[in-house]
PDB file of N, CA and C in Angstrom:
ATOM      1  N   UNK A   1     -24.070  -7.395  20.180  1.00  0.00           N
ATOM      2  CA  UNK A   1     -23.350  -7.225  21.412  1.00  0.00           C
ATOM      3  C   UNK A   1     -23.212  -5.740  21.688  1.00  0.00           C
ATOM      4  N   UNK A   2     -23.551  -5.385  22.981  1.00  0.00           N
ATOM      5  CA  UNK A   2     -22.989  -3.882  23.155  1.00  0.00           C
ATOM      6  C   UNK A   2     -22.002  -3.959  23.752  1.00  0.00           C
ATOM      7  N   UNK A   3     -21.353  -2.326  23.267  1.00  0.00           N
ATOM      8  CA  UNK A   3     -19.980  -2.088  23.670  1.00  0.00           C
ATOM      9  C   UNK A   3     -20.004  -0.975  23.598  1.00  0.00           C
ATOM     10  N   UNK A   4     -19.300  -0.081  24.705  1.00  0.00           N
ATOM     11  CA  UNK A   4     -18.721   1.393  25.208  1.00  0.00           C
ATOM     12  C   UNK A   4     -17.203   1.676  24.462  1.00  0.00           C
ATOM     13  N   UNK A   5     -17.274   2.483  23.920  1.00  0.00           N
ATOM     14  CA  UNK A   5     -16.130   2.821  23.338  1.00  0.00           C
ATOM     15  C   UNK A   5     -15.702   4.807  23.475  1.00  0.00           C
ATOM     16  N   UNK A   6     -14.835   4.693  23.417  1.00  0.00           N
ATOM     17  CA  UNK A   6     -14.644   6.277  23.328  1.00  0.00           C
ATOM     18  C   UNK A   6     -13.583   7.008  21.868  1.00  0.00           C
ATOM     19  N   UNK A   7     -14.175   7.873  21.692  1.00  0.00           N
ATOM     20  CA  UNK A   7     -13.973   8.449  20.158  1.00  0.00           C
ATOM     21  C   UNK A   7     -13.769   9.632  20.655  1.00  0.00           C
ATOM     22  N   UNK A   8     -12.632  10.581  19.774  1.00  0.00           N
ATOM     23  CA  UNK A   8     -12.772  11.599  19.676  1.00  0.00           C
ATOM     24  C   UNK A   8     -14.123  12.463  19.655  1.00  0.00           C
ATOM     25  N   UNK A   9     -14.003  14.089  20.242  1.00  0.00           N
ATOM     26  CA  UNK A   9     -15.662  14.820  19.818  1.00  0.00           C
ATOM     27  C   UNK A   9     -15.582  15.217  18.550  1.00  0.00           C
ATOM     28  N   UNK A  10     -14.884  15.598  17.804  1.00  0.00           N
ATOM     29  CA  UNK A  10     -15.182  15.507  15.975  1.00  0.00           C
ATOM     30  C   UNK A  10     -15.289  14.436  15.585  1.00  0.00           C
ATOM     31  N   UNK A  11     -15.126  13.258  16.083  1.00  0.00           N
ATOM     32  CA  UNK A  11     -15.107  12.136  15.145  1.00  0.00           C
ATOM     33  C   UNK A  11     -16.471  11.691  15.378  1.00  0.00           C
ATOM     34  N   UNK A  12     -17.261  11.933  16.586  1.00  0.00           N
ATOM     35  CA  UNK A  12     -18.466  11.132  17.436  1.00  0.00           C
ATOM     36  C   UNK A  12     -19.675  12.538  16.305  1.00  0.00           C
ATOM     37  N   UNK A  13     -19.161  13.617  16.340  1.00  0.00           N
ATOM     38  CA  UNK A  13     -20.068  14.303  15.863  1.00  0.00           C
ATOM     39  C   UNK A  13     -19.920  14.325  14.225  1.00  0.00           C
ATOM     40  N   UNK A  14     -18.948  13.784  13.448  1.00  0.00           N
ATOM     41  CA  UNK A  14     -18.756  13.593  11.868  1.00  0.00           C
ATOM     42  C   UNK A  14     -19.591  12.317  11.428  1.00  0.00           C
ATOM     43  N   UNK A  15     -19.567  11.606  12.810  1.00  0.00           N
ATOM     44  CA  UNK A  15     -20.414  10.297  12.453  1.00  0.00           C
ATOM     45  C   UNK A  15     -21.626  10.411  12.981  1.00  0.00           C
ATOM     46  N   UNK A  16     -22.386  11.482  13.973  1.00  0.00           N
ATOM     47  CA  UNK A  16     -23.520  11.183  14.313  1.00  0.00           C
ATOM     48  C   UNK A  16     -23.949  12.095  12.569  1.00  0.00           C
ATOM     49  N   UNK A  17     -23.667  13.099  11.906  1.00  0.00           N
ATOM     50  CA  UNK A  17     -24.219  14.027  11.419  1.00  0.00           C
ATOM     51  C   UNK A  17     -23.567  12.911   9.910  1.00  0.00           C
ATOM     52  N   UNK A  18     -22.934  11.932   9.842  1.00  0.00           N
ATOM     53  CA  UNK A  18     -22.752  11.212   8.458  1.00  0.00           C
ATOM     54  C   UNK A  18     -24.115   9.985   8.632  1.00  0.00           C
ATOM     55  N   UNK A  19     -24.077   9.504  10.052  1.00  0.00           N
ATOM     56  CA  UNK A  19     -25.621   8.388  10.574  1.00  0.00           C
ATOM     57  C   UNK A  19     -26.846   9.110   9.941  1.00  0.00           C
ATOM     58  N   UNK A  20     -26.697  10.522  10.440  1.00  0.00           N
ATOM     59  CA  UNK A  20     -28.139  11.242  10.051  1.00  0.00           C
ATOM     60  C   UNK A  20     -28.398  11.538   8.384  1.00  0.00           C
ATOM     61  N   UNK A  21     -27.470  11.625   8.049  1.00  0.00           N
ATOM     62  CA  UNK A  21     -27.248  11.677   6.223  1.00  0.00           C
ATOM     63  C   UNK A  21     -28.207  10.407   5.378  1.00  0.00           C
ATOM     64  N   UNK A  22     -27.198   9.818   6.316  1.00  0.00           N
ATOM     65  CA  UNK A  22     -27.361   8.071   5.590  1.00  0.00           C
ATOM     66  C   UNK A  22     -28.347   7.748   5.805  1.00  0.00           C
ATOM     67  N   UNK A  23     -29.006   8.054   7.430  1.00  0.00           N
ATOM     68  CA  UNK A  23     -30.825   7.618   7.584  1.00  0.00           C
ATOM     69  C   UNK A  23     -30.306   6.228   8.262  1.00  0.00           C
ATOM     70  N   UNK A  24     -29.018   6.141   8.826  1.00  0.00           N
ATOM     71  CA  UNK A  24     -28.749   4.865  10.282  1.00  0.00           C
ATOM     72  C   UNK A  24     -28.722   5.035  11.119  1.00  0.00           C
ATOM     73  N   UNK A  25     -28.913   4.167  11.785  1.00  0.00           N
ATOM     74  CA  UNK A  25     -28.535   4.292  13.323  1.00  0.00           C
ATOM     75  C   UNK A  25     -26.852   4.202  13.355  1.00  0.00           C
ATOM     76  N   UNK A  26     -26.610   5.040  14.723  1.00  0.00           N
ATOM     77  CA  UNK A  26     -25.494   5.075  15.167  1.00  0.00           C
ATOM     78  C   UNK A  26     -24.528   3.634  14.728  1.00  0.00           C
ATOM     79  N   UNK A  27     -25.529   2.977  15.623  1.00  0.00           N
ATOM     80  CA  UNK A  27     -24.999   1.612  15.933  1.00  0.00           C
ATOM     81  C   UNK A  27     -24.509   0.646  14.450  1.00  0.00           C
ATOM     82  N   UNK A  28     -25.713   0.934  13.332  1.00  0.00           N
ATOM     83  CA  UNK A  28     -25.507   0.336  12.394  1.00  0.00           C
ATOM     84  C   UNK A  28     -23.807   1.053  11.461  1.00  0.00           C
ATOM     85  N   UNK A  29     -23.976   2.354  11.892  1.00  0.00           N
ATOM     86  CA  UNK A  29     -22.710   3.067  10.906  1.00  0.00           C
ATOM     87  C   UNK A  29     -21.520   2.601  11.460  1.00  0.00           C
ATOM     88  N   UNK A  30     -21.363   2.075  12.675  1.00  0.00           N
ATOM     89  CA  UNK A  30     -20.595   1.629  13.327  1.00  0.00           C
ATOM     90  C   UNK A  30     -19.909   0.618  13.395  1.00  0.00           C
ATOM     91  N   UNK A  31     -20.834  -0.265  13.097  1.00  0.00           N
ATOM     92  CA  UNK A  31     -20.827  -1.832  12.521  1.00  0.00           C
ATOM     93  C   UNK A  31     -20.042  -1.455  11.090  1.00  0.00           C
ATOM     94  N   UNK A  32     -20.781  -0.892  10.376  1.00  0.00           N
ATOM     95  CA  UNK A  32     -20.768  -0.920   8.924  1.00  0.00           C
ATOM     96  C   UNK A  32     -19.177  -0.478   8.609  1.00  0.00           C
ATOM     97  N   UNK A  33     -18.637   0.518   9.707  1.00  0.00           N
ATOM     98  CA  UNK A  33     -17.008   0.996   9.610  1.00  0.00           C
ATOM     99  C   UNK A  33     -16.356  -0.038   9.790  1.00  0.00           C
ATOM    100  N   UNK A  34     -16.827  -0.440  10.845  1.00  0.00           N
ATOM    101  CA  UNK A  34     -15.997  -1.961  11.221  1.00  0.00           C
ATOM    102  C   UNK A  34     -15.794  -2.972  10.302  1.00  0.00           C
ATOM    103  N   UNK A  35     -16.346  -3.368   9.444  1.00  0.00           N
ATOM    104  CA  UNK A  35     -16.504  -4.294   9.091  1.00  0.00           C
ATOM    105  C   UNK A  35     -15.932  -3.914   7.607  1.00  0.00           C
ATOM    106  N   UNK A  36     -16.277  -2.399   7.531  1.00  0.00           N
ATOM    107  CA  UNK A  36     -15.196  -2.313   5.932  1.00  0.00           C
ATOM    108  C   UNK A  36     -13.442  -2.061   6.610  1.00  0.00           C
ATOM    109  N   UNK A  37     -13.005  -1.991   7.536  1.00  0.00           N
ATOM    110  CA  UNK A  37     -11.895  -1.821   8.445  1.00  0.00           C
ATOM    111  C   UNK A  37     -11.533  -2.975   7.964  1.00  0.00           C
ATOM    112  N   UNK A  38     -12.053  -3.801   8.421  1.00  0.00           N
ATOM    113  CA  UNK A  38     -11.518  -5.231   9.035  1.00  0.00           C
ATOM    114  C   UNK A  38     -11.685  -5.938   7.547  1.00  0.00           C
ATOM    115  N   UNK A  39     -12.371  -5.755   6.798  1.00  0.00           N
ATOM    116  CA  UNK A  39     -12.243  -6.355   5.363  1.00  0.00           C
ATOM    117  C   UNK A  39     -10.780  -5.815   4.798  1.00  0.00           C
ATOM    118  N   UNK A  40     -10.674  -4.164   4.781  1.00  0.00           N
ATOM    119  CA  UNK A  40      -9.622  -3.910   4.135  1.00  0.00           C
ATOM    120  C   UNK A  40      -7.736  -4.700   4.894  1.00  0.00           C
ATOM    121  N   UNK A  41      -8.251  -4.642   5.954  1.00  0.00           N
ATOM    122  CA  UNK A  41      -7.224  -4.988   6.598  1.00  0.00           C
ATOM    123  C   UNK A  41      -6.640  -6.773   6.272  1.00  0.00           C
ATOM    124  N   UNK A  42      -7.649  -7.262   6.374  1.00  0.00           N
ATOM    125  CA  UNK A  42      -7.563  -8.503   5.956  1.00  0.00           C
ATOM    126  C   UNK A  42      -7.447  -8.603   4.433  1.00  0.00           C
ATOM    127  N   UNK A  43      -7.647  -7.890   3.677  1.00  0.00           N
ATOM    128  CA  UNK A  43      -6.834  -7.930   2.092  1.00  0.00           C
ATOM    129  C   UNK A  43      -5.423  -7.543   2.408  1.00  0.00           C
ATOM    130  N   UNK A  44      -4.964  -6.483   3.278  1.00  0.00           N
ATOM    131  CA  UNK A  44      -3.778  -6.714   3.611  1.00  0.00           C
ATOM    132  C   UNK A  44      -3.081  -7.421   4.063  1.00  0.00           C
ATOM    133  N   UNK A  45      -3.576  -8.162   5.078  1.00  0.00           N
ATOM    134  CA  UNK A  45      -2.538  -9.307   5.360  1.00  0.00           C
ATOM    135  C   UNK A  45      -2.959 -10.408   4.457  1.00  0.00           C
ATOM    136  N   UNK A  46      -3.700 -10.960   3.951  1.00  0.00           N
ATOM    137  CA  UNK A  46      -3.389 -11.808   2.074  1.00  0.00           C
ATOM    138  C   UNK A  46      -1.835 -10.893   1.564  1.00  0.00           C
ATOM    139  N   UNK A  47      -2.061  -9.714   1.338  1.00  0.00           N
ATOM    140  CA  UNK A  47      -0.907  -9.314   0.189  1.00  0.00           C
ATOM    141  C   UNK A  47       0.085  -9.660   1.315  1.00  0.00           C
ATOM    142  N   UNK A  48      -0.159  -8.799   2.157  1.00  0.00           N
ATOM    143  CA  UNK A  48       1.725  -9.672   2.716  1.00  0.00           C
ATOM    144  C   UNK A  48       1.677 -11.036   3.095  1.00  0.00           C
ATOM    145  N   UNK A  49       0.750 -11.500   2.889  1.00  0.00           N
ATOM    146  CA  UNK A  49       1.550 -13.117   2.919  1.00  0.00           C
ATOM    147  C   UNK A  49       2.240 -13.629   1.570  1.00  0.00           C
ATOM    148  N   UNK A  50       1.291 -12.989   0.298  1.00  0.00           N
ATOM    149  CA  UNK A  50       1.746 -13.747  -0.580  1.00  0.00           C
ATOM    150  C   UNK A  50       2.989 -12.691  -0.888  1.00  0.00           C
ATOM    151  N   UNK A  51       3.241 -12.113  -0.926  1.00  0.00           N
ATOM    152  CA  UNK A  51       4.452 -10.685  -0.897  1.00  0.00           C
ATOM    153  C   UNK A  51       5.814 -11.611  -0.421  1.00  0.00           C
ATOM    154  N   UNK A  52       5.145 -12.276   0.965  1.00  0.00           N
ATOM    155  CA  UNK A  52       6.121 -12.883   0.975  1.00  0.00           C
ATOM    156  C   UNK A  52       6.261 -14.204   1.192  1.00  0.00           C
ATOM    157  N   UNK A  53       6.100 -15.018  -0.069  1.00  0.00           N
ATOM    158  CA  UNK A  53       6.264 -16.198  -0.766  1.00  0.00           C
ATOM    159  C   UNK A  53       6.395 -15.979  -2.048  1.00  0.00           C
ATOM    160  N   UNK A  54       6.124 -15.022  -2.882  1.00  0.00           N
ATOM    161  CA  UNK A  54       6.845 -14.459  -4.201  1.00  0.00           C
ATOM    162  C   UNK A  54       8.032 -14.115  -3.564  1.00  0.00           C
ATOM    163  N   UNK A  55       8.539 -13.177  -2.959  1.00  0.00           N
ATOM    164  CA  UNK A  55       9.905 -12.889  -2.364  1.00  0.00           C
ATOM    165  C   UNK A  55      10.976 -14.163  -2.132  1.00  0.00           C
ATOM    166  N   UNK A  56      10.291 -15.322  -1.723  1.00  0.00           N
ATOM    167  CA  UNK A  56      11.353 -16.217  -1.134  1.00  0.00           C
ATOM    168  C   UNK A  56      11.027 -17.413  -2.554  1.00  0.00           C
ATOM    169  N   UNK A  57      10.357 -17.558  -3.758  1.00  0.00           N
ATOM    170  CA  UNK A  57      10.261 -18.119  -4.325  1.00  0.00           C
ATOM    171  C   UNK A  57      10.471 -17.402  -5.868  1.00  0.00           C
ATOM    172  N   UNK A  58      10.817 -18.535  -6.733  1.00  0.00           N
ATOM    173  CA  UNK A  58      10.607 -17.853  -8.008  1.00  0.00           C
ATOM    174  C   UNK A  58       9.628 -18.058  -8.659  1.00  0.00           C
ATOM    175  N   UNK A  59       9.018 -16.427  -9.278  1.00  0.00           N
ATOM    176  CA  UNK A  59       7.792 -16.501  -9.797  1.00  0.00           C
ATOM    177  C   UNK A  59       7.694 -16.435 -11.433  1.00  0.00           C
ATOM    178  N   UNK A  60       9.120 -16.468 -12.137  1.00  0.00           N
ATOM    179  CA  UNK A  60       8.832 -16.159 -13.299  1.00  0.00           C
ATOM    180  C   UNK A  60       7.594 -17.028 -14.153  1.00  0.00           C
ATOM    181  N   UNK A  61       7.756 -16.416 -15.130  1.00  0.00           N
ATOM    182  CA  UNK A  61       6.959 -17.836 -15.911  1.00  0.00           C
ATOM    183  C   UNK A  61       7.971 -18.701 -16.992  1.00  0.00           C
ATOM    184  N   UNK A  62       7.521 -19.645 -17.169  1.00  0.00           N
ATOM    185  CA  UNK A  62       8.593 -20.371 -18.055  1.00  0.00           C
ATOM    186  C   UNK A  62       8.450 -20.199 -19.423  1.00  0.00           C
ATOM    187  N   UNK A  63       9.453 -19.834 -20.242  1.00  0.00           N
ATOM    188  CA  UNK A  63       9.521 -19.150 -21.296  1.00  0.00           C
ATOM    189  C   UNK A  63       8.481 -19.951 -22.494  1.00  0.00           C
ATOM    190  N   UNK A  64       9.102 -20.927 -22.263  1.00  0.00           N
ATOM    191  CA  UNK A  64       7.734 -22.195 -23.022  1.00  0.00           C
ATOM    192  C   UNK A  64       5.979 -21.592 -22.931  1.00  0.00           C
ATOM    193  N   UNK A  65       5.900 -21.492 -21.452  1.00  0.00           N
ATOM    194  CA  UNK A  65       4.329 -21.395 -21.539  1.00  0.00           C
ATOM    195  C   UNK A  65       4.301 -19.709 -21.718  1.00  0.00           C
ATOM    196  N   UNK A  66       5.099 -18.833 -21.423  1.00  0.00           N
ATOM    197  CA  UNK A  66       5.193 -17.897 -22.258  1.00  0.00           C
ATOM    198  C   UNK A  66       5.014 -17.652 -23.593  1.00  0.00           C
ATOM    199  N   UNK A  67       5.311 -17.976 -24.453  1.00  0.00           N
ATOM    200  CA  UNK A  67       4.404 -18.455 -26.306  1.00  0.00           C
ATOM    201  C   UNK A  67       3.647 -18.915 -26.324  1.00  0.00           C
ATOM    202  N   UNK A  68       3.207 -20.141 -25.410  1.00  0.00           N
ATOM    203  CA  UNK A  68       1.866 -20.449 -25.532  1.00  0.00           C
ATOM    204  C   UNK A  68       1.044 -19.554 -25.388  1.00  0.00           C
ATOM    205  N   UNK A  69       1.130 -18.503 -24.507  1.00  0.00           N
ATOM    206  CA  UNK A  69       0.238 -17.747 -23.927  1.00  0.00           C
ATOM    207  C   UNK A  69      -0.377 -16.950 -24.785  1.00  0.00           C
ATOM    208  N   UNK A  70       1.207 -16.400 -25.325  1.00  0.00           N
ATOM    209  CA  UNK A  70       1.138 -15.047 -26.179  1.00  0.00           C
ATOM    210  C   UNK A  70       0.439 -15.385 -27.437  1.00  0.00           C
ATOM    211  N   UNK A  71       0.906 -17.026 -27.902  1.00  0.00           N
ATOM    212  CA  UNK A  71       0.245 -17.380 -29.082  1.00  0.00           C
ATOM    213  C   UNK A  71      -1.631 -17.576 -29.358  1.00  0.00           C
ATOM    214  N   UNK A  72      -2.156 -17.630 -28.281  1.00  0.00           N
ATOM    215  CA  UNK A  72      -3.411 -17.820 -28.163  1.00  0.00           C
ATOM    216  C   UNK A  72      -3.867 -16.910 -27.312  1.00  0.00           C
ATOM    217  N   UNK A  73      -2.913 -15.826 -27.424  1.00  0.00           N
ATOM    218  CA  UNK A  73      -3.837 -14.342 -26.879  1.00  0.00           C
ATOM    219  C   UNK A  73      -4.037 -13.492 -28.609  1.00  0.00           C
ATOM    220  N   UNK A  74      -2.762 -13.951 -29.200  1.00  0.00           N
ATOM    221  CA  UNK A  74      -3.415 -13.375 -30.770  1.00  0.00           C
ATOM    222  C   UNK A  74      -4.209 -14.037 -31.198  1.00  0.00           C
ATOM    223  N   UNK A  75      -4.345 -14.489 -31.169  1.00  0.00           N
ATOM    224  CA  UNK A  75      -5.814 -15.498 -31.603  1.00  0.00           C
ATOM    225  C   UNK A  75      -7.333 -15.138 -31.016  1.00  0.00           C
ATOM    226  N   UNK A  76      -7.094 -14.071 -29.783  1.00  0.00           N
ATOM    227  CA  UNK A  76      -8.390 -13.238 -29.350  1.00  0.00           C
ATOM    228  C   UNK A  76      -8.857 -11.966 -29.872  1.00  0.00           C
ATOM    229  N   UNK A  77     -10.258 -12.410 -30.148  1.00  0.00           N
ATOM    230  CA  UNK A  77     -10.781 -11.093 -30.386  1.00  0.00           C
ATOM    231  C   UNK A  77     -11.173 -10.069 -29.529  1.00  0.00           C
ATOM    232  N   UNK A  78     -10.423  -9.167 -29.571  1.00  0.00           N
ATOM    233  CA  UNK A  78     -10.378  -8.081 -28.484  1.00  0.00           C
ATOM    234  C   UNK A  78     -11.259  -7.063 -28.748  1.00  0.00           C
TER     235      UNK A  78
END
């Protein structure tokens, strides 16, 4: 899909002269920002969702499966 966008002139010229580095096209470095943007962003909203459902729930662990745990983590060879 094309699309017109407007960018700062250091930012249009940090990315034409980072495109020319890389050996992309404009278009592809463009995409390629986007899409690590929108990945990182979307790991963020995961953490605040679960941020908040640990918050309104209890997360301990139960002391029981606590020894279990611990007991068959000595038991690994590390």
């Amino acid at each position: 899909m094309k699309i017109a966008i407007s960018v700062p002139d250091e930012i249009f010229e940090a990315g034409e002269h980072l495109a020319q580095q890389l050996g992309l096209s404009r278009s592809q470095l463009y995409s390629d920002a986007l899409a690590a943007y929108l990945s990182v962003r979307g790991a963020e909203a995961v953490t605040a969702r679960l941020n908040a459902v640990y918050a309104a729930e209890d997360s301990s662990v139960d002391p029981a499966m606590a020894r279990a745990q611990l007991k068959h983590l000595a038991d690994e060879a590390w």
